[in-house]
N, C-alpha and C. Protein backbone atom coordinates (compact mmCIF):
# COMPACT_ATOMS: atom_id res chain seq x y z
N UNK A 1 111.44 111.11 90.45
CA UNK A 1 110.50 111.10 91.57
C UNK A 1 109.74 109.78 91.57
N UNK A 2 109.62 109.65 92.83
CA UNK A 2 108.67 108.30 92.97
C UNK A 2 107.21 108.32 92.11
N UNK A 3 106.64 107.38 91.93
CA UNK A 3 105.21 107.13 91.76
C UNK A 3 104.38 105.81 92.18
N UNK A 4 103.28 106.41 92.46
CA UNK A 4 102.40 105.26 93.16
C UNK A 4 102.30 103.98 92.04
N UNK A 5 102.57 104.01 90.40
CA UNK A 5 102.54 102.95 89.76
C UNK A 5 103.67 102.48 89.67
N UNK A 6 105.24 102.88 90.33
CA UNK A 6 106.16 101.77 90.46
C UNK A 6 105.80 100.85 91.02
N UNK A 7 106.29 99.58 90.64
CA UNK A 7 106.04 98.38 91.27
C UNK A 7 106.34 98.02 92.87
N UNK A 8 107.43 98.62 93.10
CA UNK A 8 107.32 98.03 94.54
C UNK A 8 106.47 99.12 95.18
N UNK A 9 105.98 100.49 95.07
CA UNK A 9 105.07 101.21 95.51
C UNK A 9 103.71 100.70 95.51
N UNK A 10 103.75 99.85 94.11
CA UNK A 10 102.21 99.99 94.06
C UNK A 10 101.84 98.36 95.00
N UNK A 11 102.62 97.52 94.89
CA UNK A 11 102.52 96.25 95.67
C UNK A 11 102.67 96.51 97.26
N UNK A 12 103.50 97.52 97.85
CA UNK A 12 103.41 97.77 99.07
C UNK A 12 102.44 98.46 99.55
N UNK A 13 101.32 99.79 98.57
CA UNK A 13 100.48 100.19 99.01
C UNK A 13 99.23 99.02 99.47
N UNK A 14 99.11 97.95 98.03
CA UNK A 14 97.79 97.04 98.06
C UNK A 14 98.06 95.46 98.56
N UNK A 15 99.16 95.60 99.89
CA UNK A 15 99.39 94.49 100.38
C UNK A 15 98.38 94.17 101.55
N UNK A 16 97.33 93.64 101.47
CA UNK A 16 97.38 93.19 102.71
C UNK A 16 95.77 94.26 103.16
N UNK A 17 95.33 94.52 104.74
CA UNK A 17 94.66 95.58 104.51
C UNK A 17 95.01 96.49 105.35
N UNK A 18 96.38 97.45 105.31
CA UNK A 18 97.23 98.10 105.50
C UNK A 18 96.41 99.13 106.14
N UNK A 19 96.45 100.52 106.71
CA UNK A 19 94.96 101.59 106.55
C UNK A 19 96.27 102.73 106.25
N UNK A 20 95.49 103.53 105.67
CA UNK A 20 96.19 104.97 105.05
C UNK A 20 95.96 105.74 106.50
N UNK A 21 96.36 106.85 106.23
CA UNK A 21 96.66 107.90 107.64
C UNK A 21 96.43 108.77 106.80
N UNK A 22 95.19 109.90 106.61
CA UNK A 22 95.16 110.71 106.35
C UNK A 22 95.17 112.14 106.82
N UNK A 23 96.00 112.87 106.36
CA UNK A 23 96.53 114.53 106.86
C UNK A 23 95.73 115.55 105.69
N UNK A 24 94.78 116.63 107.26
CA UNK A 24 94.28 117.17 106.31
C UNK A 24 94.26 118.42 107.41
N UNK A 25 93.40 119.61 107.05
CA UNK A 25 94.24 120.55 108.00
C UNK A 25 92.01 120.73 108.58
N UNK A 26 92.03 121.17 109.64
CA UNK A 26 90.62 121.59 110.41
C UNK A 26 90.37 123.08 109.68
N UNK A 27 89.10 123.38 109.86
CA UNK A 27 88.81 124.83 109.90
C UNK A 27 89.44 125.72 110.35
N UNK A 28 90.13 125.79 111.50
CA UNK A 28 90.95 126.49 112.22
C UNK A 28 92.11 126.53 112.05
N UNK A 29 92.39 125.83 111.37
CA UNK A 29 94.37 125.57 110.65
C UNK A 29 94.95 124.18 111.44
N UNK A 30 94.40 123.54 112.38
CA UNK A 30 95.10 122.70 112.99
C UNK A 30 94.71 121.18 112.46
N UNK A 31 96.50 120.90 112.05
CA UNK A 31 96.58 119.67 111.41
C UNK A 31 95.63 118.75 111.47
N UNK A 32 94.87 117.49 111.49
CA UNK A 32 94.50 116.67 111.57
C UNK A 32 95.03 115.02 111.05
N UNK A 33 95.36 113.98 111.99
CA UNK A 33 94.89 112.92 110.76
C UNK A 33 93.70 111.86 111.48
N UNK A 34 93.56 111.08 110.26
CA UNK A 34 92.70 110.20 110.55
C UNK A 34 93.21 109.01 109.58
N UNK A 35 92.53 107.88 110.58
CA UNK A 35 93.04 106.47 109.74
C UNK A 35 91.84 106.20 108.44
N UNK A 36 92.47 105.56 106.90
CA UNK A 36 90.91 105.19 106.01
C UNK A 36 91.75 103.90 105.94
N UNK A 37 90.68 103.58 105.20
CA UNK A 37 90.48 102.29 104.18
C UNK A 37 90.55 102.86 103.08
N UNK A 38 91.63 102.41 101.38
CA UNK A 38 91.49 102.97 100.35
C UNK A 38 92.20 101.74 99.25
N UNK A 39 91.78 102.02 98.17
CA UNK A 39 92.11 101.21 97.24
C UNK A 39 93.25 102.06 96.08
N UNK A 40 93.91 101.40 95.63
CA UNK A 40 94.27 102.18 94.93
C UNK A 40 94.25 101.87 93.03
N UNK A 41 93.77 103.13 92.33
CA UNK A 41 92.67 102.88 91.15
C UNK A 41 93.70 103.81 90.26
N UNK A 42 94.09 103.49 88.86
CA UNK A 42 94.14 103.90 88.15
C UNK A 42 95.12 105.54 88.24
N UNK A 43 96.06 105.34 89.45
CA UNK A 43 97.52 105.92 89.42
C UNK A 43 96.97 106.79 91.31
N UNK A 44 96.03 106.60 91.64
CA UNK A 44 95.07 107.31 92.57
C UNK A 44 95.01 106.75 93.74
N UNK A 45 94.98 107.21 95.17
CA UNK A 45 94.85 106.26 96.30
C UNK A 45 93.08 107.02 96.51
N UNK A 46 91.92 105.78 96.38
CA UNK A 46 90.88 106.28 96.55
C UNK A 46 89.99 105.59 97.65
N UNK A 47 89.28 106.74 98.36
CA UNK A 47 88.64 106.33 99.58
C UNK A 47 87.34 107.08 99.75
N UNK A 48 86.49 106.17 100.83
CA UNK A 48 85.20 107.06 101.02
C UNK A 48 84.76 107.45 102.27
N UNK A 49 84.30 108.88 102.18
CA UNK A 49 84.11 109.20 103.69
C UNK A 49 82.73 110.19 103.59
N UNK A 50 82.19 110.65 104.46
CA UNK A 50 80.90 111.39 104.63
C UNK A 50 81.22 112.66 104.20
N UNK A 51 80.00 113.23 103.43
CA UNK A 51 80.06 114.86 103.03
C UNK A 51 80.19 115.68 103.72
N UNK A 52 79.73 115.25 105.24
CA UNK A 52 79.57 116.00 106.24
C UNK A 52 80.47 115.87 107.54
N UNK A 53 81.58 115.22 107.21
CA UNK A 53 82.26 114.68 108.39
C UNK A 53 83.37 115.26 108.24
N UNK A 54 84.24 115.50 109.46
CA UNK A 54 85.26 116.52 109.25
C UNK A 54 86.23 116.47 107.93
N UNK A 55 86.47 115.15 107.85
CA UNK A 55 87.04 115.13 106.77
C UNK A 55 86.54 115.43 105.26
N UNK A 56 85.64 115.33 105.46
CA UNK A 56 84.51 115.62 103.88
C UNK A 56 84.85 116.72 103.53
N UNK A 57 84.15 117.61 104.94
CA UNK A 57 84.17 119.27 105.00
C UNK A 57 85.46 119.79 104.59
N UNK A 58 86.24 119.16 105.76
CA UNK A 58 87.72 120.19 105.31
C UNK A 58 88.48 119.67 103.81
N UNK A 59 88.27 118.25 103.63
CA UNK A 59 88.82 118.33 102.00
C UNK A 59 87.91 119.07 100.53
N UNK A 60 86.58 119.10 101.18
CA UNK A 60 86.23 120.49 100.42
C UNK A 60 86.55 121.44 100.14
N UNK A 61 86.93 122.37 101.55
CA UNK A 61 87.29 123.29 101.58
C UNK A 61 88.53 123.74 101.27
N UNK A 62 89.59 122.92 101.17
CA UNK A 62 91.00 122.90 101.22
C UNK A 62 91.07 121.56 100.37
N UNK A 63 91.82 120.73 99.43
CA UNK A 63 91.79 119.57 98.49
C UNK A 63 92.97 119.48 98.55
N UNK A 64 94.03 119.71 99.59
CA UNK A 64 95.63 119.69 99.57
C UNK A 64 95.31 118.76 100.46
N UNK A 65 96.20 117.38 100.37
CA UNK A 65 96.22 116.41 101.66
C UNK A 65 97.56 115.47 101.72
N UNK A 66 97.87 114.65 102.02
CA UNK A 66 98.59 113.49 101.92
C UNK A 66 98.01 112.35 102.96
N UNK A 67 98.54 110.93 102.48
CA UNK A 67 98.45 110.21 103.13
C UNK A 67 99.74 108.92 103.11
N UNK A 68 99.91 108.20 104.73
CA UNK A 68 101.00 107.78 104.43
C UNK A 68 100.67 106.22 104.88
N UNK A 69 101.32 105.62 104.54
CA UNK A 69 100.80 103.64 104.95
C UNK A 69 101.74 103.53 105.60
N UNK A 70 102.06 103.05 106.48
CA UNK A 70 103.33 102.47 106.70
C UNK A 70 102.94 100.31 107.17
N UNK A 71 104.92 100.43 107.46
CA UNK A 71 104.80 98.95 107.64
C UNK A 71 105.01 98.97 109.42
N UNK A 72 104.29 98.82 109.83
CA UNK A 72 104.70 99.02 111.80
C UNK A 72 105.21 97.71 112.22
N UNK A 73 106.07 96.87 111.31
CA UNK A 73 106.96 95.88 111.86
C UNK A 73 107.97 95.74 111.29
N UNK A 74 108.88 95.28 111.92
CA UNK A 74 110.57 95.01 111.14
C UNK A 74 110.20 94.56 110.15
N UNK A 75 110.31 94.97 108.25
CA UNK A 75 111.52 95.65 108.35
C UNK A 75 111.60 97.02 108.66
N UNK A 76 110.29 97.34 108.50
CA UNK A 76 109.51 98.99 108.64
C UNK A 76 110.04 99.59 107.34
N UNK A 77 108.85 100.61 106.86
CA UNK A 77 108.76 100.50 105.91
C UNK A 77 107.65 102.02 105.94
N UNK A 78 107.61 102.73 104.65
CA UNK A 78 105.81 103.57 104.40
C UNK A 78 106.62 103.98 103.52
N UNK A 79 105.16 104.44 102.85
CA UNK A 79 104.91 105.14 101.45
C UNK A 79 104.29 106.28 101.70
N UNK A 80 104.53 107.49 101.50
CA UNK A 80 103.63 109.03 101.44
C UNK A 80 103.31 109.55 100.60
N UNK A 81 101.80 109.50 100.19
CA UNK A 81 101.21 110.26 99.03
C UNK A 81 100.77 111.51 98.89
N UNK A 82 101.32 112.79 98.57
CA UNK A 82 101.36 114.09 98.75
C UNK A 82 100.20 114.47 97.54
N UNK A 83 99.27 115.15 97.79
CA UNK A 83 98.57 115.79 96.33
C UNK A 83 97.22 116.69 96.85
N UNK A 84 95.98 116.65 95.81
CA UNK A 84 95.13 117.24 96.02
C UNK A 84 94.00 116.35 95.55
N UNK A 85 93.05 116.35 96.59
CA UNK A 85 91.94 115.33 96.90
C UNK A 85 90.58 115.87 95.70
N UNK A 86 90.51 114.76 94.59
CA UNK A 86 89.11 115.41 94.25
C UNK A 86 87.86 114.59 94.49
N UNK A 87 86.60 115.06 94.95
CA UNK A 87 85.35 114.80 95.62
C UNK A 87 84.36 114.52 94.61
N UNK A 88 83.71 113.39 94.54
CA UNK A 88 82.44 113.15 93.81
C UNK A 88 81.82 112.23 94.55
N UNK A 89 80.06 112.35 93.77
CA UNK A 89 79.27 111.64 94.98
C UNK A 89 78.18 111.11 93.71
N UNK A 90 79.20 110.87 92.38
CA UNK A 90 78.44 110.63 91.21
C UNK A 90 78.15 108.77 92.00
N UNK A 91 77.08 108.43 92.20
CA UNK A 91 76.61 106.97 93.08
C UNK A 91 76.71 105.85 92.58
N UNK A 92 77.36 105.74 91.16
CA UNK A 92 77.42 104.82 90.68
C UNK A 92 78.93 104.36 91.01
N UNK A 93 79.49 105.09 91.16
CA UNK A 93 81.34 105.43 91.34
C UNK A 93 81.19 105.45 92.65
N UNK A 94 80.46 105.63 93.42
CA UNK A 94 80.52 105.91 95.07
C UNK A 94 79.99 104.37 95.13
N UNK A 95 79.22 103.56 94.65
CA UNK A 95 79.07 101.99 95.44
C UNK A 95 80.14 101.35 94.57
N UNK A 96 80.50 101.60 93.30
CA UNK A 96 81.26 100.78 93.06
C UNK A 96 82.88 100.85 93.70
N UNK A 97 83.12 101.76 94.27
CA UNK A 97 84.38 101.81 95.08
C UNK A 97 84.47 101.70 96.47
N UNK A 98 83.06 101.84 96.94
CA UNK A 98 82.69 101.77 98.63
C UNK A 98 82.88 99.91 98.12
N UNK A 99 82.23 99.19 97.39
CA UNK A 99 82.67 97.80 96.78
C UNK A 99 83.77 97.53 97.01
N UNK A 100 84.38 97.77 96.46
CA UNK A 100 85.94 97.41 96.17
C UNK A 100 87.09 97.64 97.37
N UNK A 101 86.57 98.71 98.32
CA UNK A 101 87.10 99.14 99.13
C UNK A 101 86.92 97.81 100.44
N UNK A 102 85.30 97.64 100.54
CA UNK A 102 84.91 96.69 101.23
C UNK A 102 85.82 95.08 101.29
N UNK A 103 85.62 94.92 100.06
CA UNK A 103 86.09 93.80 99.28
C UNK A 103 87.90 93.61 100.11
N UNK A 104 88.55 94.07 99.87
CA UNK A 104 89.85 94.42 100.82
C UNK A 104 90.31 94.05 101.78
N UNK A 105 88.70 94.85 102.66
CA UNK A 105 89.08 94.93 104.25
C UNK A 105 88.35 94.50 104.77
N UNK A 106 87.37 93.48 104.28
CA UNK A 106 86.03 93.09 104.79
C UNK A 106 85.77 91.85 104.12
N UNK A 107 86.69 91.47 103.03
CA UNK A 107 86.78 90.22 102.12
C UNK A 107 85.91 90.66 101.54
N UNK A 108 85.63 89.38 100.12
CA UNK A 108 85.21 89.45 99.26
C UNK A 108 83.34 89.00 99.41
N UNK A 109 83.21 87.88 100.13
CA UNK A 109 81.99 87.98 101.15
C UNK A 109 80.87 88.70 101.75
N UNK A 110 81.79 89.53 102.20
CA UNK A 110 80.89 90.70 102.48
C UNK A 110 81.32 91.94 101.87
N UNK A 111 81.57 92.11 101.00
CA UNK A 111 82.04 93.14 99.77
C UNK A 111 80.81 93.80 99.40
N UNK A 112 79.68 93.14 99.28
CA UNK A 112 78.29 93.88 98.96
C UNK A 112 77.60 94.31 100.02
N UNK A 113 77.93 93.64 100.95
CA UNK A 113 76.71 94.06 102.09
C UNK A 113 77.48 95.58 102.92
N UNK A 114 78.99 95.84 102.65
CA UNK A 114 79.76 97.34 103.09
C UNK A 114 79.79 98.20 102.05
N UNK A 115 79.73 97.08 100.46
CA UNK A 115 79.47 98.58 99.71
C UNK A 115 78.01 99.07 99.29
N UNK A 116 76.81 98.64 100.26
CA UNK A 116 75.89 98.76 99.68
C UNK A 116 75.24 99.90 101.11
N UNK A 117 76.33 99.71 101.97
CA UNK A 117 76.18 99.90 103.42
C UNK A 117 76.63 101.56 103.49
N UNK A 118 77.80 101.46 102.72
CA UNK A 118 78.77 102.62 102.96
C UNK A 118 78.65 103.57 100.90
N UNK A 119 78.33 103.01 100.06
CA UNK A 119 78.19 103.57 99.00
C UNK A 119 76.60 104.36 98.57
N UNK A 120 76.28 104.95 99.97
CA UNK A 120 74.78 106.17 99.86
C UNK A 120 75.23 107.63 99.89
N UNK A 121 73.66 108.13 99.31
CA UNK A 121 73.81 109.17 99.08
C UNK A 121 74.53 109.90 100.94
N UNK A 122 75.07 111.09 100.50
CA UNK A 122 75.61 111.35 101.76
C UNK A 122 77.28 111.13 101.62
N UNK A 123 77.53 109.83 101.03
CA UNK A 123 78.82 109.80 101.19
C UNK A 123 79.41 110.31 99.67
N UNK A 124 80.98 110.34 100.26
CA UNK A 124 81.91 111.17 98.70
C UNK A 124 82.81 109.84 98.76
N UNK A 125 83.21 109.78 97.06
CA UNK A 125 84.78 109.25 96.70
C UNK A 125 85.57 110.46 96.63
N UNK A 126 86.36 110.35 97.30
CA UNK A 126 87.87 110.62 97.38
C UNK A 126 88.98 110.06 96.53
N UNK A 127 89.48 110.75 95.84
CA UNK A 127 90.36 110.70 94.79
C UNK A 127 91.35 111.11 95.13
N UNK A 128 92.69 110.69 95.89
CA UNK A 128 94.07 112.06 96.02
C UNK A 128 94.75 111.56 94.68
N UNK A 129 95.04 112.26 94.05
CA UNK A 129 95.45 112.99 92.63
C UNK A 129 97.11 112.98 93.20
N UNK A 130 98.25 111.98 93.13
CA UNK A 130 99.72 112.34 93.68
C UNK A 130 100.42 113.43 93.00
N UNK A 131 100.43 114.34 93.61
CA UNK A 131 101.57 115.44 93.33
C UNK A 131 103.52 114.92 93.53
N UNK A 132 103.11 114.35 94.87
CA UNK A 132 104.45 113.81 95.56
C UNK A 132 104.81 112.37 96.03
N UNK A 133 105.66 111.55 95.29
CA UNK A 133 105.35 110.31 96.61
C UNK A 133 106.81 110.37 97.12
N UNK A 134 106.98 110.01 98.31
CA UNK A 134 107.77 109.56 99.14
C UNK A 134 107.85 108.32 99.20
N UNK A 135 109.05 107.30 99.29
CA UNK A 135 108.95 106.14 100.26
C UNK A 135 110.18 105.56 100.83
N UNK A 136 109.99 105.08 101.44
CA UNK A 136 111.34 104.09 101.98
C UNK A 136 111.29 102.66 102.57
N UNK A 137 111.91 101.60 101.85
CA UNK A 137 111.60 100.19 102.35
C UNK A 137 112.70 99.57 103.13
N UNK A 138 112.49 98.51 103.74
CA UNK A 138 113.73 98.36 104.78
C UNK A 138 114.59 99.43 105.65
N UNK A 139 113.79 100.34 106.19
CA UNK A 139 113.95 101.55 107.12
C UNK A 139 114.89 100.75 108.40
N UNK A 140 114.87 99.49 108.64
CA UNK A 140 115.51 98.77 109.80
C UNK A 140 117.15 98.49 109.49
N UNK A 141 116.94 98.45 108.25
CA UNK A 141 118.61 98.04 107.79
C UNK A 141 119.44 99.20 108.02
């Protein structure tokens, strides 16, 4: 089975500032996704979002998710990370990854002024934990 620390997985996830697509299901059972920003830490694709925002809520409630990157130009290309999301809002770990996250997609520049922006109380790190990866590169060939 795949894993997010093979090399061409892990270089295609942290190319660039790609956005994850996250799938998570509503209160009501109906699918959802939404686009993040995420870094990926120590075998983990990790991201931050509000305690209170649909996504907060329903990965509370439910911690089953995936998310998938893809490449939306020839050669086309994605990676799908299948698992279960774990939530902390320990704040030292919440600015230092709202940091890093910033840092990415916002350069290195303003790396403090988004993780100082986006790493408050209120918000969670997101941890998906891979159960499953999927991928496929050169999908055009």
């Amino acid at each position: 089975m795949a894993s997010v620390t093979d090399p061409e997985i892990s270089a295609f996830l942290g190319a660039g500032t790609r956005t994850g697509k996250l799938a998570y299901t509503s209160a009501d059972g109906r699918p959802l996704v939404a686009p993040i920003w995420f870094i990926v830490e120590h075998g983990c694709l990790v991201f931050n979002t509000g305690k209170d925002t649909v996504k907060g809520r329903a990965l509370a409630r439910d911690p089953r998710t995936a998310i998938c990157v893809d490449l939306e130009e020839p050669p086309y290309a994605f990676v799908q990370v299948q698992g279960e999301a774990e939530l902390s809002e320990d704040p030292g770990e919440l600015l230092r990854t709202a940091t890093a996250i910033a840092a990415r997609y916002m350069g290195q520049d303003r790396a403090d002024e988004f993780g100082k922006r986006n790493g408050v109380p209120g918000e969670l790190v997101v941890r998906l934990r891979p159960a499953k990866v999927l991928a496929a590169f050169d999908v055009s060939a």
